[in-house]
PDB file of N, CA and C in Angstrom:
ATOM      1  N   UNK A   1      98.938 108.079  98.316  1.00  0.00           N
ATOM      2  CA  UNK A   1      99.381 106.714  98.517  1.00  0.00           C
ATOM      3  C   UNK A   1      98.304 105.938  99.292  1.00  0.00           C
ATOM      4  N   UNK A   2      98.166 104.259  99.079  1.00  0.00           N
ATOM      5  CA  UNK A   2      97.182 103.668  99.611  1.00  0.00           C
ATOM      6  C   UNK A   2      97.758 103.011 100.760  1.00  0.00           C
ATOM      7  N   UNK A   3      99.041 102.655 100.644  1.00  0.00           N
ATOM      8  CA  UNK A   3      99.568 102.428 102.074  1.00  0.00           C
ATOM      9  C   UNK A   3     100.736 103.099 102.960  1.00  0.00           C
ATOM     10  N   UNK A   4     100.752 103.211 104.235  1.00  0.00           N
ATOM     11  CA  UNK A   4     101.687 103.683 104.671  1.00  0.00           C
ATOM     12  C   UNK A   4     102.945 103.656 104.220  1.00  0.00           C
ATOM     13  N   UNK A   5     103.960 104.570 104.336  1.00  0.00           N
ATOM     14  CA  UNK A   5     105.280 103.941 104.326  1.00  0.00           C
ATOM     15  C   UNK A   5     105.710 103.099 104.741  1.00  0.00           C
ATOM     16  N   UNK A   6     105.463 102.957 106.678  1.00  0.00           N
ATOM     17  CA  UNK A   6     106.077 101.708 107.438  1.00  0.00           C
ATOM     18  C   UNK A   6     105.121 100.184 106.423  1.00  0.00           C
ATOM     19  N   UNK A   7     104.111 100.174 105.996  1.00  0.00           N
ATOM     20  CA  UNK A   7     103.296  99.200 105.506  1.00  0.00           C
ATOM     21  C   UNK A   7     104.040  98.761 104.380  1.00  0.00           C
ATOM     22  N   UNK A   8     104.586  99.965 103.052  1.00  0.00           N
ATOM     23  CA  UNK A   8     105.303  99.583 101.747  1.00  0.00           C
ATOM     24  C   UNK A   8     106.532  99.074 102.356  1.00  0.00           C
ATOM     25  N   UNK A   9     107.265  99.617 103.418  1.00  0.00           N
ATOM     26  CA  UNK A   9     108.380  99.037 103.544  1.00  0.00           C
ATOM     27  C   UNK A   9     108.105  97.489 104.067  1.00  0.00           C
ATOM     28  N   UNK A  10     107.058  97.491 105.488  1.00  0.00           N
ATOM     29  CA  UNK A  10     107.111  95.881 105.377  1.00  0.00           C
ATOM     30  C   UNK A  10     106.933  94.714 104.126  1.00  0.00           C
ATOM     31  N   UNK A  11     105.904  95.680 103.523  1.00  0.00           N
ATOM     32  CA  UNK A  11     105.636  94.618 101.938  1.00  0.00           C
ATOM     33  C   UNK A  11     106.961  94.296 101.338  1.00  0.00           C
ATOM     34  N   UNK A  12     107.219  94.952 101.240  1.00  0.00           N
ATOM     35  CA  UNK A  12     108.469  95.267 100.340  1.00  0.00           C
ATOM     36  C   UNK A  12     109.628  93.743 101.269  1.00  0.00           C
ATOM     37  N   UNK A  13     109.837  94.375 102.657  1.00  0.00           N
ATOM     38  CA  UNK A  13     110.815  93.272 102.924  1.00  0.00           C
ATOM     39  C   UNK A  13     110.224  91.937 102.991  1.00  0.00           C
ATOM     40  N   UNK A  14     108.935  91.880 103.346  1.00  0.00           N
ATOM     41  CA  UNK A  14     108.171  90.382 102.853  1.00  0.00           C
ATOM     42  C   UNK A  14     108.827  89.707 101.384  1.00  0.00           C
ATOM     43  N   UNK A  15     108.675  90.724 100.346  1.00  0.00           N
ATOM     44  CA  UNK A  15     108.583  90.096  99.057  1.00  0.00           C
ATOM     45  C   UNK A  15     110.561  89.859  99.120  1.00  0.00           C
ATOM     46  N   UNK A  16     110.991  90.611  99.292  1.00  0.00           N
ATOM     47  CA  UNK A  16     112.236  90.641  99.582  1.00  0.00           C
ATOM     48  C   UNK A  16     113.128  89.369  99.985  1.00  0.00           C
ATOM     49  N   UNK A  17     112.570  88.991 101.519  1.00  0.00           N
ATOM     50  CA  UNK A  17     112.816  87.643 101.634  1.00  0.00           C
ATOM     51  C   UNK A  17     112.399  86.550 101.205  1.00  0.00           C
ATOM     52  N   UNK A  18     110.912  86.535 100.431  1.00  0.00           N
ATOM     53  CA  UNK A  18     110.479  85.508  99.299  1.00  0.00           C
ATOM     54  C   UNK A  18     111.676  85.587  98.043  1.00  0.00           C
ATOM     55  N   UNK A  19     111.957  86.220  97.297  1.00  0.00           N
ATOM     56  CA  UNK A  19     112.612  86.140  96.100  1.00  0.00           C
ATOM     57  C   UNK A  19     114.334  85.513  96.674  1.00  0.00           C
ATOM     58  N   UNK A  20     114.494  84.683  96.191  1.00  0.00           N
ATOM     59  CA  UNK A  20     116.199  84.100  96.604  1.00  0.00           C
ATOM     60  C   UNK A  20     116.832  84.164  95.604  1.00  0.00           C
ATOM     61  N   UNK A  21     117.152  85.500  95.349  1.00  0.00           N
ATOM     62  CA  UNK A  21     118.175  85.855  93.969  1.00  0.00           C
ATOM     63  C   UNK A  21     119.931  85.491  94.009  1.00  0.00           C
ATOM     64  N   UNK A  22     120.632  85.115  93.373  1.00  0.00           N
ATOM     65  CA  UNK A  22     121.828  84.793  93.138  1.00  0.00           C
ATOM     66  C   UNK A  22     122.511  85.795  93.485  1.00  0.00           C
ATOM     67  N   UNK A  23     123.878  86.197  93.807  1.00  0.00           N
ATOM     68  CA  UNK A  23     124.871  87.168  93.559  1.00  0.00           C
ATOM     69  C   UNK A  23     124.295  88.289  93.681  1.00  0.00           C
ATOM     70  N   UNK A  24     124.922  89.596  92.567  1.00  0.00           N
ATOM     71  CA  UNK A  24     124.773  90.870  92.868  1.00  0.00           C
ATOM     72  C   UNK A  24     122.998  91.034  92.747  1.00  0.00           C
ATOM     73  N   UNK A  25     122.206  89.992  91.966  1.00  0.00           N
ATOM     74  CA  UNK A  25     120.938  90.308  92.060  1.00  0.00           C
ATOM     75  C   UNK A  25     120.169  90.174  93.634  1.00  0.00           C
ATOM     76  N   UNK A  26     120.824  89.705  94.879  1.00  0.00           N
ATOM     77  CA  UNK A  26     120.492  89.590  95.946  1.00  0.00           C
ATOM     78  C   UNK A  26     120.440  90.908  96.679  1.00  0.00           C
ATOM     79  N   UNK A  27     121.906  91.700  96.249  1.00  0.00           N
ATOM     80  CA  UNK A  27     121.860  93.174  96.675  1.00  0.00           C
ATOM     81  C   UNK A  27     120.550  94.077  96.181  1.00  0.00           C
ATOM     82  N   UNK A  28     120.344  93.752  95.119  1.00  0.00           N
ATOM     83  CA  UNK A  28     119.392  95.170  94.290  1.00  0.00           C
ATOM     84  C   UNK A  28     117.608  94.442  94.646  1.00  0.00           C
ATOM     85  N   UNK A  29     117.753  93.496  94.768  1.00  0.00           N
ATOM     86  CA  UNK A  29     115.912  92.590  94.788  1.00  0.00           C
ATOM     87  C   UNK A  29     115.066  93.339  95.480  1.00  0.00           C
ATOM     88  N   UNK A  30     115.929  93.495  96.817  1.00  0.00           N
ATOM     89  CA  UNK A  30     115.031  94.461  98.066  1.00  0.00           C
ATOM     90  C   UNK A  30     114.710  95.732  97.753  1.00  0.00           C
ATOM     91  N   UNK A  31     115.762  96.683  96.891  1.00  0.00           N
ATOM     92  CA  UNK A  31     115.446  97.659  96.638  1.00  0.00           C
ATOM     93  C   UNK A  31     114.275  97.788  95.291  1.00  0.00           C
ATOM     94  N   UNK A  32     114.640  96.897  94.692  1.00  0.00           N
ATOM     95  CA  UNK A  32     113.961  96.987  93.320  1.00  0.00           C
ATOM     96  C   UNK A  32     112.443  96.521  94.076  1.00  0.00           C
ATOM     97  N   UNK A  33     112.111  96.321  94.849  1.00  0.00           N
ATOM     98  CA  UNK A  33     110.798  95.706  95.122  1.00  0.00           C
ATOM     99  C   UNK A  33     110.244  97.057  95.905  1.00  0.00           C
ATOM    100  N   UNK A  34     110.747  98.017  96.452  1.00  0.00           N
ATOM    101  CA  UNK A  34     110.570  99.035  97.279  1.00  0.00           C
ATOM    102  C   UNK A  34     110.312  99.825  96.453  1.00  0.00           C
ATOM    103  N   UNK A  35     110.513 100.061  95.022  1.00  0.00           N
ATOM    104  CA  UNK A  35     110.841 100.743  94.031  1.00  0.00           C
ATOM    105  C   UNK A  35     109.180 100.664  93.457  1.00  0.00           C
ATOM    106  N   UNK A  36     109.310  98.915  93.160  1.00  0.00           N
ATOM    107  CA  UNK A  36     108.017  99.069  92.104  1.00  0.00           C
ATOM    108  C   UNK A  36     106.788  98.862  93.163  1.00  0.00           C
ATOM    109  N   UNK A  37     106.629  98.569  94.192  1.00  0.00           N
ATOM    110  CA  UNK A  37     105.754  98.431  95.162  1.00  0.00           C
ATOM    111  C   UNK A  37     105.173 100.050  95.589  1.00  0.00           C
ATOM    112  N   UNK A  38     106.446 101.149  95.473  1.00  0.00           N
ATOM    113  CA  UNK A  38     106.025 102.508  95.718  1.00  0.00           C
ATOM    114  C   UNK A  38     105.458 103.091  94.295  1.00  0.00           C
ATOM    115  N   UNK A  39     105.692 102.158  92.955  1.00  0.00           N
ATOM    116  CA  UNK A  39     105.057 103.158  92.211  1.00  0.00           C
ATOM    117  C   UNK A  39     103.337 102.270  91.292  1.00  0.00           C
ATOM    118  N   UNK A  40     103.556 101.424  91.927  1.00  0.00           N
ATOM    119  CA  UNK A  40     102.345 100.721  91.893  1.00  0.00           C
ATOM    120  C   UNK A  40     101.368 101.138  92.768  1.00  0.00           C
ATOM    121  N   UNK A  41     101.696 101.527  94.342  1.00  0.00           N
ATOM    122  CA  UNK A  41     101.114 102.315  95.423  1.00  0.00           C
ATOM    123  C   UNK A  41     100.597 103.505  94.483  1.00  0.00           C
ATOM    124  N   UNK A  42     101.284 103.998  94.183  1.00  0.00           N
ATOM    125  CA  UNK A  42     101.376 105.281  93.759  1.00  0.00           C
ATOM    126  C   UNK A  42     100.320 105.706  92.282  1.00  0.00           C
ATOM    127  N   UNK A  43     100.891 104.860  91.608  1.00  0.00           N
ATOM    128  CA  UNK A  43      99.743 104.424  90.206  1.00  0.00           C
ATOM    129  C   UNK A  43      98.465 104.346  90.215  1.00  0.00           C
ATOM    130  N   UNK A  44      98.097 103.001  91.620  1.00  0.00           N
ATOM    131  CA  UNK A  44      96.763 102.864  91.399  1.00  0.00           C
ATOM    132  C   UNK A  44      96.096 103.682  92.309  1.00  0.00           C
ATOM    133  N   UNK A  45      96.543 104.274  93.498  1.00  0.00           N
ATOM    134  CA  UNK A  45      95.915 105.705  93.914  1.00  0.00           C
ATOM    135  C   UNK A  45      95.495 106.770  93.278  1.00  0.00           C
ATOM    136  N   UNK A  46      95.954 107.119  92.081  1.00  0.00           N
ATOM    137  CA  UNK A  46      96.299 108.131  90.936  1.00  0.00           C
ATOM    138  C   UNK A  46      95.062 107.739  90.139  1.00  0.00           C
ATOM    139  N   UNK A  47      94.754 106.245  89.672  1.00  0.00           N
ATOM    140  CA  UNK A  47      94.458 105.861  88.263  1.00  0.00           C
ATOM    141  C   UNK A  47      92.238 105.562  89.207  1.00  0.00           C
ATOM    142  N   UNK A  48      92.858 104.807  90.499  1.00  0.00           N
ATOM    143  CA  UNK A  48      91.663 104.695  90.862  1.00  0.00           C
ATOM    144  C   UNK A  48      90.716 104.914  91.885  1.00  0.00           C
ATOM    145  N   UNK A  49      89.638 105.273  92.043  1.00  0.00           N
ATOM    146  CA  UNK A  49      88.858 106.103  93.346  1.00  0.00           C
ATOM    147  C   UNK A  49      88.775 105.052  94.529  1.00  0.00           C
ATOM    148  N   UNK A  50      89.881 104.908  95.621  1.00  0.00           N
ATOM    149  CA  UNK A  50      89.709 104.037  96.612  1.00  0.00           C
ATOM    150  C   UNK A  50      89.591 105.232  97.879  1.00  0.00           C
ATOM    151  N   UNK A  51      88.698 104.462  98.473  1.00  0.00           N
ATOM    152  CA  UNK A  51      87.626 105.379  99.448  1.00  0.00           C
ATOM    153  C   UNK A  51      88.633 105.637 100.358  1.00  0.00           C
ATOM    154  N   UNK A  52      88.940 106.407 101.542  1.00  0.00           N
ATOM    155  CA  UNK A  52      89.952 106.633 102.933  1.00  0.00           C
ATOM    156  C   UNK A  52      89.546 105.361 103.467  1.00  0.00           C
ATOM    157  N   UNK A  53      88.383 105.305 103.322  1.00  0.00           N
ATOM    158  CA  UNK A  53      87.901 103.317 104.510  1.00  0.00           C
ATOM    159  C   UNK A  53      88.379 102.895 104.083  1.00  0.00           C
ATOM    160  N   UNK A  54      88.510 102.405 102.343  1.00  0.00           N
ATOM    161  CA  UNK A  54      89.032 101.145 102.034  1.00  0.00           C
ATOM    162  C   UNK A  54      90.634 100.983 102.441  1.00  0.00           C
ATOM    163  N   UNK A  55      91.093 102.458 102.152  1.00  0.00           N
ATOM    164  CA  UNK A  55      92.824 102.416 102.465  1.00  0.00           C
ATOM    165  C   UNK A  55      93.175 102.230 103.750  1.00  0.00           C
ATOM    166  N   UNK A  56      92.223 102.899 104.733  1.00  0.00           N
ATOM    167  CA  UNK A  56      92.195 102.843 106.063  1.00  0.00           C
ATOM    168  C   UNK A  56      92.113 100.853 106.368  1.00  0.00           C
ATOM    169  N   UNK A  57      91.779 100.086 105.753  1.00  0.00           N
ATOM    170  CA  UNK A  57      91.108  98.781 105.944  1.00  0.00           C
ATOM    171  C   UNK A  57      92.601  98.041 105.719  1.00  0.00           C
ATOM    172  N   UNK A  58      92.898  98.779 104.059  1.00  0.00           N
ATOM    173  CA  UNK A  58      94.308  97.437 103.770  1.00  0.00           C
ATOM    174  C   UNK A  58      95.156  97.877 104.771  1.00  0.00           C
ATOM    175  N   UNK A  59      95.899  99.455 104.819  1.00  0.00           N
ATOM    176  CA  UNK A  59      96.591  99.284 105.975  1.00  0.00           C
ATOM    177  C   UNK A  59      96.344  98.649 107.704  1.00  0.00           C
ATOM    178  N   UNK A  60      95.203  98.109 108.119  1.00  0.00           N
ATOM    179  CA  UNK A  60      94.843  96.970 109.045  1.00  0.00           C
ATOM    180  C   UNK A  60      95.199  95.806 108.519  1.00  0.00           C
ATOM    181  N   UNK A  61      95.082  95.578 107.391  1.00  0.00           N
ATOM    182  CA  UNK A  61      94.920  94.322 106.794  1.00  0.00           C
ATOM    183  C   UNK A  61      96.818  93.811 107.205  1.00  0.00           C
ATOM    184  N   UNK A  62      97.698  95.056 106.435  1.00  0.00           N
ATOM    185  CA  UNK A  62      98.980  94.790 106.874  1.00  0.00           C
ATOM    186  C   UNK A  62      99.005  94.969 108.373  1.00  0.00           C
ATOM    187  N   UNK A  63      98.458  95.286 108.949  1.00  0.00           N
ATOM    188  CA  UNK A  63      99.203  95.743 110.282  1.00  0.00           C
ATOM    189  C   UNK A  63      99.093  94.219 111.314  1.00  0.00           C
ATOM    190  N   UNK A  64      97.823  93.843 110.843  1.00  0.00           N
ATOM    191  CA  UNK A  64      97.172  92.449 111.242  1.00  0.00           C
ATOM    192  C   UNK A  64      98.738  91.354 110.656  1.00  0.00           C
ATOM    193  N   UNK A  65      99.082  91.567 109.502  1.00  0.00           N
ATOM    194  CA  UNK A  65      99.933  90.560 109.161  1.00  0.00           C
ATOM    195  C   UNK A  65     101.565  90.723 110.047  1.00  0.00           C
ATOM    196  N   UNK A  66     101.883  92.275 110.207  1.00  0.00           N
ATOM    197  CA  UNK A  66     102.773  92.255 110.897  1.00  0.00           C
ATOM    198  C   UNK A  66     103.115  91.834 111.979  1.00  0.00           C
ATOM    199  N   UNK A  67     101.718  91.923 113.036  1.00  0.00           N
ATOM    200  CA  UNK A  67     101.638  91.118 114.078  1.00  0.00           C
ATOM    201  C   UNK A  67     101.095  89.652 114.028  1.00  0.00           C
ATOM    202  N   UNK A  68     101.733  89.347 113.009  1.00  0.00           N
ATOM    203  CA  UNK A  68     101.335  87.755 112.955  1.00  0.00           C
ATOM    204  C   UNK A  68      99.727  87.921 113.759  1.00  0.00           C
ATOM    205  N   UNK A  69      98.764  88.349 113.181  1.00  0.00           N
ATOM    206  CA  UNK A  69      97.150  87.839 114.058  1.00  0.00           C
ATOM    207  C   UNK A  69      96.670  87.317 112.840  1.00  0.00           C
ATOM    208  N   UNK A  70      96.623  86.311 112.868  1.00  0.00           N
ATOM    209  CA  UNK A  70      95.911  85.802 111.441  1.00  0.00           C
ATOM    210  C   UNK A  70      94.256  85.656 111.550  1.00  0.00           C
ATOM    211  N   UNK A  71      94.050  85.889 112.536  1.00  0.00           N
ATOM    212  CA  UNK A  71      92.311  85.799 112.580  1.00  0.00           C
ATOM    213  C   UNK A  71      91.860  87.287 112.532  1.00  0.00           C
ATOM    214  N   UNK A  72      92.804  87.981 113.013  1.00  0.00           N
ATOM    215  CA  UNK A  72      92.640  89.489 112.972  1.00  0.00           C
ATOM    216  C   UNK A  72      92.810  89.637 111.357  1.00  0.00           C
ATOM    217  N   UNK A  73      92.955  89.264 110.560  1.00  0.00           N
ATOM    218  CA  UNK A  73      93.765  89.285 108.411  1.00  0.00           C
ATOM    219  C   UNK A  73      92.900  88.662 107.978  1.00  0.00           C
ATOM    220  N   UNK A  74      92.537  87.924 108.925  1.00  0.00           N
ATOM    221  CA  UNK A  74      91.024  86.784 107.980  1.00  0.00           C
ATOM    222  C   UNK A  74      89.988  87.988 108.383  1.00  0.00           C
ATOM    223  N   UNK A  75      89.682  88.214 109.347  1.00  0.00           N
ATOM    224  CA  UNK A  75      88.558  89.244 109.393  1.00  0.00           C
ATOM    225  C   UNK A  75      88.199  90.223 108.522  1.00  0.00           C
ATOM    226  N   UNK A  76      89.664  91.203 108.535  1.00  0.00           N
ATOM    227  CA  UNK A  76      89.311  92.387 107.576  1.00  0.00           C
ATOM    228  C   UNK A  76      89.470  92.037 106.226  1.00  0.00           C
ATOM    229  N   UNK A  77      90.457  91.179 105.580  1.00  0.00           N
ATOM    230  CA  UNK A  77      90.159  90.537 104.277  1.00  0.00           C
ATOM    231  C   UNK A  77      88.746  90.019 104.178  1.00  0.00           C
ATOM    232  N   UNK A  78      88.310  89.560 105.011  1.00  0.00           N
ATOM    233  CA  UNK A  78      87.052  89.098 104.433  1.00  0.00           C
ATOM    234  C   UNK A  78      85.921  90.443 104.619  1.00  0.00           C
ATOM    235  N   UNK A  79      86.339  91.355 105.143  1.00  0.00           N
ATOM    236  CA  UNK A  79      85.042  92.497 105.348  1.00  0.00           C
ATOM    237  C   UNK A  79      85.766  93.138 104.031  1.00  0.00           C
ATOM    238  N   UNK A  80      86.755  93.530 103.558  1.00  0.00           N
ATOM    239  CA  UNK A  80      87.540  94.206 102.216  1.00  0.00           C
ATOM    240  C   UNK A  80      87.136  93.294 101.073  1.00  0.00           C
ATOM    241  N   UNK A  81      86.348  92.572 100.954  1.00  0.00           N
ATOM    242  CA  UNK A  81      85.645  91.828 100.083  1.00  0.00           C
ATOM    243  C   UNK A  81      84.595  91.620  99.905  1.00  0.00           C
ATOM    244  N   UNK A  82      83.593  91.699 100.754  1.00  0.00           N
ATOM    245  CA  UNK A  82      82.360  91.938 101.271  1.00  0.00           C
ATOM    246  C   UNK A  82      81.870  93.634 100.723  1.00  0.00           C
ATOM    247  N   UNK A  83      83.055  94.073 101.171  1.00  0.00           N
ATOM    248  CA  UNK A  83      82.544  95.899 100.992  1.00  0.00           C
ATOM    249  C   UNK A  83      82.684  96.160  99.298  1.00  0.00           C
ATOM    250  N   UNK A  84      83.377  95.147  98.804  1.00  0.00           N
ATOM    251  CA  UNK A  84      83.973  95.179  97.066  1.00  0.00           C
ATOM    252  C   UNK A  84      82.863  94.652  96.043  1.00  0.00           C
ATOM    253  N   UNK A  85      82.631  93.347  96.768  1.00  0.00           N
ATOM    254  CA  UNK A  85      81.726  92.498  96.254  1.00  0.00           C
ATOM    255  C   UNK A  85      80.444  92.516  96.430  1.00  0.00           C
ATOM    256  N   UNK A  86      79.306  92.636  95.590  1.00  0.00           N
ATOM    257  CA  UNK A  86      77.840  92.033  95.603  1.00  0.00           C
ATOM    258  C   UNK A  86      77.383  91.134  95.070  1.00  0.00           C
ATOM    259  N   UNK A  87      77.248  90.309  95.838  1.00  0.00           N
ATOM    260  CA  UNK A  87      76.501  89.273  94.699  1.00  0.00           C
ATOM    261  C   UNK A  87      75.194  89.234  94.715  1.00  0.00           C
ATOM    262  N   UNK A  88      74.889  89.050  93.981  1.00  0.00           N
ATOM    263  CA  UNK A  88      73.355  89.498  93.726  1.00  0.00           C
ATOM    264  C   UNK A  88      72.415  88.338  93.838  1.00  0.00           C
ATOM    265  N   UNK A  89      71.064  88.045  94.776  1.00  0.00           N
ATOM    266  CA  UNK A  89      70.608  87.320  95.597  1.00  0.00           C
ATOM    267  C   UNK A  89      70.744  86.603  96.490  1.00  0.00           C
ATOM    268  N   UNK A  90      71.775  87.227  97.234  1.00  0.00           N
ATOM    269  CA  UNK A  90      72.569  86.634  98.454  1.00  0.00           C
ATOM    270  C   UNK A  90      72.554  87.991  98.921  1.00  0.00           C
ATOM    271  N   UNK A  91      71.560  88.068 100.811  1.00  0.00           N
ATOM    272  CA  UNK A  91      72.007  88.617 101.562  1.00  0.00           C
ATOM    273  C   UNK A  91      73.085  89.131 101.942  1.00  0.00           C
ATOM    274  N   UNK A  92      73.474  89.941 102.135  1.00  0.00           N
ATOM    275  CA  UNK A  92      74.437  90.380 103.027  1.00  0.00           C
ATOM    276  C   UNK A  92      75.329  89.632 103.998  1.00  0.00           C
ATOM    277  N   UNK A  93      74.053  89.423 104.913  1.00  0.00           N
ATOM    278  CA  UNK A  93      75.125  88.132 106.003  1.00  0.00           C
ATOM    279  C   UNK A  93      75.218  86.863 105.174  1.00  0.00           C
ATOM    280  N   UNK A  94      74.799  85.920 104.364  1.00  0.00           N
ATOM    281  CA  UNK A  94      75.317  85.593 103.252  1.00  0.00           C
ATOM    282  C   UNK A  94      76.622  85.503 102.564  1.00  0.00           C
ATOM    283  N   UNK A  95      76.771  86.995 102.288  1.00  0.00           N
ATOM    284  CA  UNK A  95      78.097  87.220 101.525  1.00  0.00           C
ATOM    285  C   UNK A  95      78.847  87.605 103.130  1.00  0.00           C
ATOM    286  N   UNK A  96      78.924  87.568 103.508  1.00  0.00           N
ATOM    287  CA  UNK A  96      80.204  87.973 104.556  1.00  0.00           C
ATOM    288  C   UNK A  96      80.375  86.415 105.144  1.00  0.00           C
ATOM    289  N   UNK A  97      79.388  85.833 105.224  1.00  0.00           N
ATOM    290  CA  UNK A  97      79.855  84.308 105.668  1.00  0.00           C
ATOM    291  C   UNK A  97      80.892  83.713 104.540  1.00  0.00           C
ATOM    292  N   UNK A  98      79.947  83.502 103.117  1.00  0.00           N
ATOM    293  CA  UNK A  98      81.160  82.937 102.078  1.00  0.00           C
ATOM    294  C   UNK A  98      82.577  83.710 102.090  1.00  0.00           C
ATOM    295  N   UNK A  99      82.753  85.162 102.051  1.00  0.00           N
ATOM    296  CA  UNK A  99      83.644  86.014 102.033  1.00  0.00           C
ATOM    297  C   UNK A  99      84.955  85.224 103.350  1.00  0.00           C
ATOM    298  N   UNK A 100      84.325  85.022 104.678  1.00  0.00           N
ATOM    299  CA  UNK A 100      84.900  84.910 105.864  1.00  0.00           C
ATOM    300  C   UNK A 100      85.659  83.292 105.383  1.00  0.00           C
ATOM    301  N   UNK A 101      84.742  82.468 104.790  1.00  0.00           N
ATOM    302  CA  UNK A 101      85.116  80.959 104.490  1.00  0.00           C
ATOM    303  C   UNK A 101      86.024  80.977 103.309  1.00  0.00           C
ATOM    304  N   UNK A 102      85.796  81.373 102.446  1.00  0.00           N
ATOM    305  CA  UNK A 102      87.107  81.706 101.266  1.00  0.00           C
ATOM    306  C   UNK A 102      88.557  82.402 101.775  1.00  0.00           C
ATOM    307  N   UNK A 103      88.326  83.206 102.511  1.00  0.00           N
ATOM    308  CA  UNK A 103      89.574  83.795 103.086  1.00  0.00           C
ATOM    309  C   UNK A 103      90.219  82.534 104.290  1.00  0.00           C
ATOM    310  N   UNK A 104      89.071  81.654 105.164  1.00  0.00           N
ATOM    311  CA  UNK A 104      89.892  80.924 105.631  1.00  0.00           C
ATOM    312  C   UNK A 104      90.388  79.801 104.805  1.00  0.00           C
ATOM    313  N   UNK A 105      89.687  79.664 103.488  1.00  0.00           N
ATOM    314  CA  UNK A 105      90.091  78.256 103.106  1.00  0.00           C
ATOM    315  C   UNK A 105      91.556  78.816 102.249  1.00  0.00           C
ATOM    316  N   UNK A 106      91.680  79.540 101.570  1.00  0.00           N
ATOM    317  CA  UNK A 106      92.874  80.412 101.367  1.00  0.00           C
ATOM    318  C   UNK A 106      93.808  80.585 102.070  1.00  0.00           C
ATOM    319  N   UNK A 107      93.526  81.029 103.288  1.00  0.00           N
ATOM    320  CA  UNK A 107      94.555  80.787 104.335  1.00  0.00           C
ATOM    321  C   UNK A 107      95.143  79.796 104.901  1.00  0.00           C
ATOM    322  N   UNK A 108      94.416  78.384 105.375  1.00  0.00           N
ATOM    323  CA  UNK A 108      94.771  77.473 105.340  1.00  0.00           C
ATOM    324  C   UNK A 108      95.442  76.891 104.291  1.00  0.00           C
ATOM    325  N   UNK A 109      95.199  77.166 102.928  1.00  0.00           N
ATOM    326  CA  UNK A 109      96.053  76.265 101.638  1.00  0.00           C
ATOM    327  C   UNK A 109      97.490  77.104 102.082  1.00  0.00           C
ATOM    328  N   UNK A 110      97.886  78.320 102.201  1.00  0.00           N
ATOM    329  CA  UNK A 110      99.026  78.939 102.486  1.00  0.00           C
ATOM    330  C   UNK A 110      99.563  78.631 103.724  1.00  0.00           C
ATOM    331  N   UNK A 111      99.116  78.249 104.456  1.00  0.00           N
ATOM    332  CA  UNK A 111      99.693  77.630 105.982  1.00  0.00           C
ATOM    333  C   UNK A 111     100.448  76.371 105.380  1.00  0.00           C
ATOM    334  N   UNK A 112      99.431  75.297 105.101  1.00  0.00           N
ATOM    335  CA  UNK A 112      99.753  74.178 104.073  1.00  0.00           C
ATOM    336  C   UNK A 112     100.997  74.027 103.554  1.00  0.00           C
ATOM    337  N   UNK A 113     101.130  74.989 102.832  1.00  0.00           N
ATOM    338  CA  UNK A 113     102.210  75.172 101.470  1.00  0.00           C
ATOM    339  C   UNK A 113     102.961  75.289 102.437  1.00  0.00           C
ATOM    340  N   UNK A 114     103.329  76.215 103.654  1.00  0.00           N
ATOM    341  CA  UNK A 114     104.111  76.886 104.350  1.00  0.00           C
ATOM    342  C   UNK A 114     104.825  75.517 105.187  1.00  0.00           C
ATOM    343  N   UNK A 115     104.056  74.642 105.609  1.00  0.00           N
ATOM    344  CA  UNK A 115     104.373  73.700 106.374  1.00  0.00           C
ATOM    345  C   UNK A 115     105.138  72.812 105.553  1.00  0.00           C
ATOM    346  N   UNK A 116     104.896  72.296 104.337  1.00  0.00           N
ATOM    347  CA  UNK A 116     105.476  71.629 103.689  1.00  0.00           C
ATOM    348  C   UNK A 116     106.966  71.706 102.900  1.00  0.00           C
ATOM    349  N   UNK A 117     106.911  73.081 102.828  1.00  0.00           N
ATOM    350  CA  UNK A 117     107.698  74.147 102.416  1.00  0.00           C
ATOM    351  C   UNK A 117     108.481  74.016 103.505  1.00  0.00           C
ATOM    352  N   UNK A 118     108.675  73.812 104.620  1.00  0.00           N
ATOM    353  CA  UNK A 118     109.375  74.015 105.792  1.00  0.00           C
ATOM    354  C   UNK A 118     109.896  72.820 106.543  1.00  0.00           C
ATOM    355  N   UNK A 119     109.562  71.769 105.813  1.00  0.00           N
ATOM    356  CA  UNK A 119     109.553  70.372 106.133  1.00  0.00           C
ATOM    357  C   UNK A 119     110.564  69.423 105.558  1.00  0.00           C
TER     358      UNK A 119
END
């Protein structure tokens, strides 16, 4: 598996409280998301070669989100992209700058949404 349990379960109740299902589909959503979130975990561990760092990285990546640190989620998202990505004639520090600025401008559009969404 690429993420912890405590990590699939937070995902899981994240997506959980995003989906606002009707009636008896409100009971089963949470589970059904625990379901395909563990075999998607499970799939692409199986199907593809992700390094212990990289798994070691997303589970930070969640752990950063659980504690609400969003500069701590911008960081390692942007180094988990950096370590993925080369672009080719662009330095290094280069790509970790664009990497760091895409993840904040991303983040900010979702703050955005979030505010408006809440408004």
């Amino acid at each position: 598996m690429i993420l912890t349990d405590d990590n699939r379960k937070f995902i899981a109740e994240v997506i959980d409280d995003s989906i606002k299902a009707k009636g008896i589909l409100e009971l089963v959503d949470g589970f059904a998301a625990r379901v395909v979130l563990n075999v998607v975990d499970n799939f692409v561990d199986s199907k593809v070669n992700i390094s212990d760092e990289l798994k070691g990285s997303l589970n930070e990546l969640v752990e950063a989100a659980k504690a609400e640190d969003l500069e701590k989620a911008e960081e390692i998202a942007a180094n988990i992209l950096d370590s993925l990505i080369n672009i080719p004639g662009l330095e290094d520090e280069g790509e970790a700058l664009l990497f760091e600025g895409a993840v904040k401008i991303i983040v900010g559009a979702i703050k955005s949404w979030l505010a408006k969404k809440t408004e």
